[in-house]
Protein backbone atom coordinates (compact mmCIF):
# COMPACT_ATOMS: atom_id res chain seq x y z
CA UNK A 1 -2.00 5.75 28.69
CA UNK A 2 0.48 7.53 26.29
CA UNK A 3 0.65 6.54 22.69
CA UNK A 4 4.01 5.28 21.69
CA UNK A 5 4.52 5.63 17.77
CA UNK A 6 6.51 2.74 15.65
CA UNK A 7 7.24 2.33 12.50
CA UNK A 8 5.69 -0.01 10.66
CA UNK A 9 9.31 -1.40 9.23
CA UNK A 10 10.53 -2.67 12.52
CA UNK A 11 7.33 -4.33 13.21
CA UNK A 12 7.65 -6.02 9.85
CA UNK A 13 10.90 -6.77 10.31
CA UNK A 14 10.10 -8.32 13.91
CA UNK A 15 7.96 -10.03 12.21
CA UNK A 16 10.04 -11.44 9.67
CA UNK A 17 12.07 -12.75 12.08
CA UNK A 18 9.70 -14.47 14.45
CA UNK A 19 7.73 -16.17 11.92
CA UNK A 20 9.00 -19.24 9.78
CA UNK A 21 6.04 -20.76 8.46
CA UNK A 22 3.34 -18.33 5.98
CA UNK A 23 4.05 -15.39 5.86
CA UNK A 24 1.22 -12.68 4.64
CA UNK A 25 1.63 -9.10 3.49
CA UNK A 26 0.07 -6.40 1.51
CA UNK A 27 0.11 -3.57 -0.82
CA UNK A 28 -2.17 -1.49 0.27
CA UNK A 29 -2.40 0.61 -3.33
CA UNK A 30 -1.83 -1.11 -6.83
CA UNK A 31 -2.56 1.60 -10.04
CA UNK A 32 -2.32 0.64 -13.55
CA UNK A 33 -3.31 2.42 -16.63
CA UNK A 34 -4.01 6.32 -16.77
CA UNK A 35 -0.48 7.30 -17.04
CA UNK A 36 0.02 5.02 -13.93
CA UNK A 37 2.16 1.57 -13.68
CA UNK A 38 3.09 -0.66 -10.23
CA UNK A 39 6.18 -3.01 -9.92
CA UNK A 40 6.65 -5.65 -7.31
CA UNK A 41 9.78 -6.76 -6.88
CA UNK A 42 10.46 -9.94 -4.67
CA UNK A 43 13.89 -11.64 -3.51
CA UNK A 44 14.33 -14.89 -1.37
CA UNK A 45 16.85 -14.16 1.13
CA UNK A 46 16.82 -18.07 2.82
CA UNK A 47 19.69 -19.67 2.82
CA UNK A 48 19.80 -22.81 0.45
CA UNK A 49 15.90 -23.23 1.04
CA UNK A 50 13.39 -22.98 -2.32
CA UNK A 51 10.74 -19.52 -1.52
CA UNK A 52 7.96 -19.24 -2.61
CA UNK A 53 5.00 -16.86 -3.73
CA UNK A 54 1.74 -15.97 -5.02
CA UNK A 55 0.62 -12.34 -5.50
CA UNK A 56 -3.16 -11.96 -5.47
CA UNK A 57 -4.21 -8.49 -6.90
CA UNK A 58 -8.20 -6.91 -5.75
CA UNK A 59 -9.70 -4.29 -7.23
CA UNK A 60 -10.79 -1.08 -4.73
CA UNK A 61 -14.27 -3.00 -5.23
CA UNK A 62 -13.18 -6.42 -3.88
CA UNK A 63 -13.54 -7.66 -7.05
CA UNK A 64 -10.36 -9.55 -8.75
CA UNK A 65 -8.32 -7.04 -10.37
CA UNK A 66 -7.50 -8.97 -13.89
CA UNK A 67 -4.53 -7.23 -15.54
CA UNK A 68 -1.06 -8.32 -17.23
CA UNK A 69 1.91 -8.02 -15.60
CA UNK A 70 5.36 -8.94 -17.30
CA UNK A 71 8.42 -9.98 -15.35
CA UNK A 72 11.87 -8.83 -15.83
CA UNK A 73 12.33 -10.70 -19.64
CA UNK A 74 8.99 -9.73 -20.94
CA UNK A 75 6.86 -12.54 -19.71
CA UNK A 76 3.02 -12.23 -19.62
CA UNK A 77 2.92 -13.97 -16.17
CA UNK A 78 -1.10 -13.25 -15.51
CA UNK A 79 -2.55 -13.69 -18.72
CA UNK A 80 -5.10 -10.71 -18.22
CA UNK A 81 -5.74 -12.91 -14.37
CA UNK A 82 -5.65 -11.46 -11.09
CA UNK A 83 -2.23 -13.69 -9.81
CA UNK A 84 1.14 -14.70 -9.73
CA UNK A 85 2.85 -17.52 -8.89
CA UNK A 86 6.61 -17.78 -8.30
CA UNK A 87 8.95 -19.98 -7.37
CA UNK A 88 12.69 -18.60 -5.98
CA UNK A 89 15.80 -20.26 -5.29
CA UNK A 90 18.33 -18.87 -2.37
CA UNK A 91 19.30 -15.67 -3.54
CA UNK A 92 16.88 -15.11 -6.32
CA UNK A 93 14.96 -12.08 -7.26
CA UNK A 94 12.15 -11.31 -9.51
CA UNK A 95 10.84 -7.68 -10.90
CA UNK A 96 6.99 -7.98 -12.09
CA UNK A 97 5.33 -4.72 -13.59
CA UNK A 98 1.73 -3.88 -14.17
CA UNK A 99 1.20 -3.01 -18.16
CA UNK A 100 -1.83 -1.24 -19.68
CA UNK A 101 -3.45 1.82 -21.73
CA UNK A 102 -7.02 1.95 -20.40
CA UNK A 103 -8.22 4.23 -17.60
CA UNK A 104 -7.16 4.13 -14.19
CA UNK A 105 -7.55 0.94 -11.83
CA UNK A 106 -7.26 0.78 -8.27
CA UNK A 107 -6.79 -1.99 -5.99
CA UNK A 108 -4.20 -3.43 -3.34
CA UNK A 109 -2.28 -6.97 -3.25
CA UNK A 110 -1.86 -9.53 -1.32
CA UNK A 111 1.56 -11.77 -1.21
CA UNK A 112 1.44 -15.04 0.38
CA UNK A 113 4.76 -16.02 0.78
CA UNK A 114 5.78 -20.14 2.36
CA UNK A 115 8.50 -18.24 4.53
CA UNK A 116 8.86 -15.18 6.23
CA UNK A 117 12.61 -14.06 4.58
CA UNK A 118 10.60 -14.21 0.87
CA UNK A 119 10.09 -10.31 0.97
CA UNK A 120 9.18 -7.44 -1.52
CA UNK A 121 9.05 -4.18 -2.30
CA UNK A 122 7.00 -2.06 -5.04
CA UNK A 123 7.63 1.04 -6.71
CA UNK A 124 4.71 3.66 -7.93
CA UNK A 125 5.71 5.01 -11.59
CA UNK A 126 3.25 7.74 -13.27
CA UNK A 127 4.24 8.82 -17.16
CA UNK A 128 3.53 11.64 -19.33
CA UNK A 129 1.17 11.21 -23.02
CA UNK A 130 4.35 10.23 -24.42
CA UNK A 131 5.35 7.42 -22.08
CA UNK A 132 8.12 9.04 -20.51
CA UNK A 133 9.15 8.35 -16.78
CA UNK A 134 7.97 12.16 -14.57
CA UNK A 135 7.86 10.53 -11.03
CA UNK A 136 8.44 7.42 -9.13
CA UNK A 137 8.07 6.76 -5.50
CA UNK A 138 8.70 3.36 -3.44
CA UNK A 139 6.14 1.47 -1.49
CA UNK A 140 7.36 -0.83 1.37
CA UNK A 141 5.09 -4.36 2.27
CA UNK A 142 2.60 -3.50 4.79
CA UNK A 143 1.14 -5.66 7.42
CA UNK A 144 -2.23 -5.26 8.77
CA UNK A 145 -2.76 -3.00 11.76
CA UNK A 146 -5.60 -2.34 14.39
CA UNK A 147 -4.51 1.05 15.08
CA UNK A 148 -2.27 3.10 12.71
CA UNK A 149 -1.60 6.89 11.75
CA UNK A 150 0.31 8.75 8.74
CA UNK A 151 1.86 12.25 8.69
CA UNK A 152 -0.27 14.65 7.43
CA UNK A 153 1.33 18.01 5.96
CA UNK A 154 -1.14 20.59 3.54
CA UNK A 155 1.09 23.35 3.79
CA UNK A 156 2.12 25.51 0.70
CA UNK A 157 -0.52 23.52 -2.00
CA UNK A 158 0.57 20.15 -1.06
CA UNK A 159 -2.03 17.84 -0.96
CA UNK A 160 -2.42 14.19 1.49
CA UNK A 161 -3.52 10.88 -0.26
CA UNK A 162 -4.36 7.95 1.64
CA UNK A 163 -4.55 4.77 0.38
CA UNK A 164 -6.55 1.77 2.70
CA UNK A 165 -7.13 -1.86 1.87
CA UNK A 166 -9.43 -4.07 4.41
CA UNK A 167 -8.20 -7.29 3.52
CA UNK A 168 -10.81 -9.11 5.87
CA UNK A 169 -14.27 -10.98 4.72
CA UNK A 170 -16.57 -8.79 6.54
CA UNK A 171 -16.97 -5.21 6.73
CA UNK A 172 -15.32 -2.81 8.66
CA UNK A 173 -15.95 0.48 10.49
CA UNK A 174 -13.35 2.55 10.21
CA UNK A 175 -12.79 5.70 12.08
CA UNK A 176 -10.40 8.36 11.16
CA UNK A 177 -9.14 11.35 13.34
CA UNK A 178 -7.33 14.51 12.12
CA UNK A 179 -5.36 15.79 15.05
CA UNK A 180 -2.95 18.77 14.68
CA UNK A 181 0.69 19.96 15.14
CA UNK A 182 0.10 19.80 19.00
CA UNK A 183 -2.43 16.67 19.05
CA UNK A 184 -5.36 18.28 19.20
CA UNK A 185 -8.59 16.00 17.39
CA UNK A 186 -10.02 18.87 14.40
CA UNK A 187 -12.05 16.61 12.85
CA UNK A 188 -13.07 12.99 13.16
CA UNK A 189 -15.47 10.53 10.49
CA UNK A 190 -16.74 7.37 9.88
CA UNK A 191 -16.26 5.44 6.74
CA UNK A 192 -17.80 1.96 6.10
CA UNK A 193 -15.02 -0.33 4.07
CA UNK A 194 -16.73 -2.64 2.50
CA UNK A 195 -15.23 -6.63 2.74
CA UNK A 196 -11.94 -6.62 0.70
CA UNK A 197 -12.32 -3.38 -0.50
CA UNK A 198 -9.73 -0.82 -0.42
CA UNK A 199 -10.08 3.08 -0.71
CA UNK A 200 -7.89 6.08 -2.16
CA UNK A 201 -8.81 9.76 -1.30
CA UNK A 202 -7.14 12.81 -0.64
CA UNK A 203 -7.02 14.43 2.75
CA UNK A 204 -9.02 17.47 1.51
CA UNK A 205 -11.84 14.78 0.25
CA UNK A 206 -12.12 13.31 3.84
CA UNK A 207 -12.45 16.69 5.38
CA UNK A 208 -13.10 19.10 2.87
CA UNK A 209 -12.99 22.55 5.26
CA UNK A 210 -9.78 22.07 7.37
CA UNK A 211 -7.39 25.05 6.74
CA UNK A 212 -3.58 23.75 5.29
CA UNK A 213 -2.01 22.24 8.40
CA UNK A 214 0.55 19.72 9.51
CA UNK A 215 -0.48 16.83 12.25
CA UNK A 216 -1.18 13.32 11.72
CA UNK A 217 -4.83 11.33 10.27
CA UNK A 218 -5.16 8.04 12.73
CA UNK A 219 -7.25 5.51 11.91
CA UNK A 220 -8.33 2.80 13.64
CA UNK A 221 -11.13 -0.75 13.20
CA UNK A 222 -12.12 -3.69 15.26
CA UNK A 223 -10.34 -5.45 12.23
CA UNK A 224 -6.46 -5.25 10.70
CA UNK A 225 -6.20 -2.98 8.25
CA UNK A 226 -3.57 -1.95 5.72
CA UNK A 227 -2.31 1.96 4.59
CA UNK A 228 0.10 3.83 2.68
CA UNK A 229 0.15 7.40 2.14
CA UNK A 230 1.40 9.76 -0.79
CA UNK A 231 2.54 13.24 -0.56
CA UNK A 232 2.25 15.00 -3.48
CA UNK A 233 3.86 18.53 -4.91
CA UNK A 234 1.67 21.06 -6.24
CA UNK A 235 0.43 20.62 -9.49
CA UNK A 236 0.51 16.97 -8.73
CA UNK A 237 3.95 15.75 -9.32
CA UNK A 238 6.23 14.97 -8.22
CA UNK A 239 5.19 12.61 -5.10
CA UNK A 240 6.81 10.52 -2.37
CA UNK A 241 5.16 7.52 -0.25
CA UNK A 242 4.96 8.20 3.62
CA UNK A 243 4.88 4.94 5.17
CA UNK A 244 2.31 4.22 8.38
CA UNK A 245 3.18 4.36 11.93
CA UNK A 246 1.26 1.60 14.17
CA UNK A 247 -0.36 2.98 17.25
CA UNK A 248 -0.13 1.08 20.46
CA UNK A 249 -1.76 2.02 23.77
């Protein structure tokens, strides 16, 4: 049966609009600290009804990922916790950003929101030793997916990240194929995500010996799943976010 390819915006957005109770959405990669900082923005776009929502950040280890994040007036909103709580009126917005020196931390979040036109967006920001701004990249919500594939391109020193979130309570399979510019499979794995883990690697680290290329890495579990991918310029920055594409039979 041929594979039709859609993005994973309209199926958030057809979401959106056929669900008016919870609504539940991800981001699939959080960083913070290592020259790295996240921001989530969310806006309530109901019309004269209250939204609200709580943010609940994991570490890649499933672990709660207990940072501070400040909101747009220089609140400590998580205390060094691993949530936020907010509450919007029609119309409102709110900016929250990650803040921290140490080494790099990984993880993904998870936004419960009590209806489905409380939505967000984050934004990927990496500095240099002396704090300034070299890159920035935005990340769109994700929704979990059985079946889902992002554009792959290695050409000319550019290098693939993934980033993968299992938001589930039990473990998952998950099995990746690397299939070329005409859709032949080159290479195909296994890799065990642990419950409520999540997992960043580069394309190269997934299949070390596949020649620079351009094609498409699909992934697929028994379980939803959530993704974004990164494309970064050689030496590293700058980078863009590549957004998933869900795969239906």
């Amino acid at each position: 049966m041929r594979r039709v390819l859609l993005s994973v915006g309209f199926i958030v957005f057809v979401s959106a609009v056929g669900s008016a109770q919870q609504f539940t959405y991800y981001f699939p990669q959080i960083a913070v600290g290592g020259g790295w900082s996240t921001t989530i923005f969310v806006s309530n776009a109901t019309a004269g009804a209250t939204g609200t929502a709580t943010i609940i950040f994991t570490k890649s280890d499933g672990t709660p990922f207990k940072s501070n994040w400040l909101d747009e007036k220089g609140n400590d909103l998580t205390k060094g916790g691993n949530a936020i709580a907010v509450q919007l009126a029609s119309g409102e917005s709110r900016k929250f950003t990650s803040v921290g020196d140490a080494s790099l931390t990984t993880g993904f979040a998870t936004v419960f929101a009590n209806s489905s036109a409380v939505l967000s967006n984050a934004m990927f920001t990496q500095f240099d030793g002396n704090g300034n701004v070299i890159a920035e990249a935005g990340v769109p919500m994700a929704i979990p997916l059985l079946k889902q594939a992002v554009f792959v391109d290695t050409t000319n020193g550019i290098r693939t990240g993934v980033a993968i979130a299992n938001p589930n309570v039990v473990s998952l399979p998950v099995q990746f194929q690397l299939l070329n510019d005409t859709g032949q499979v080159i290479a195909s794995t296994t890799v065990q995500f642990g419950a409520s883990q999540q997992m960043a690697f580069f394309l190269d680290q997934l299949f070390p010996n596949v020649p620079a290329m351009v094609g498409r890495l699909q992934f697929s579990a028994t379980n939803p799943m959530t993704s974004v991918a990164l494309r970064f310029n050689p030496p590293g920055i700058p980078f863009t976010t590549l957004s998933p594409l869900a795969l239906a039979n």
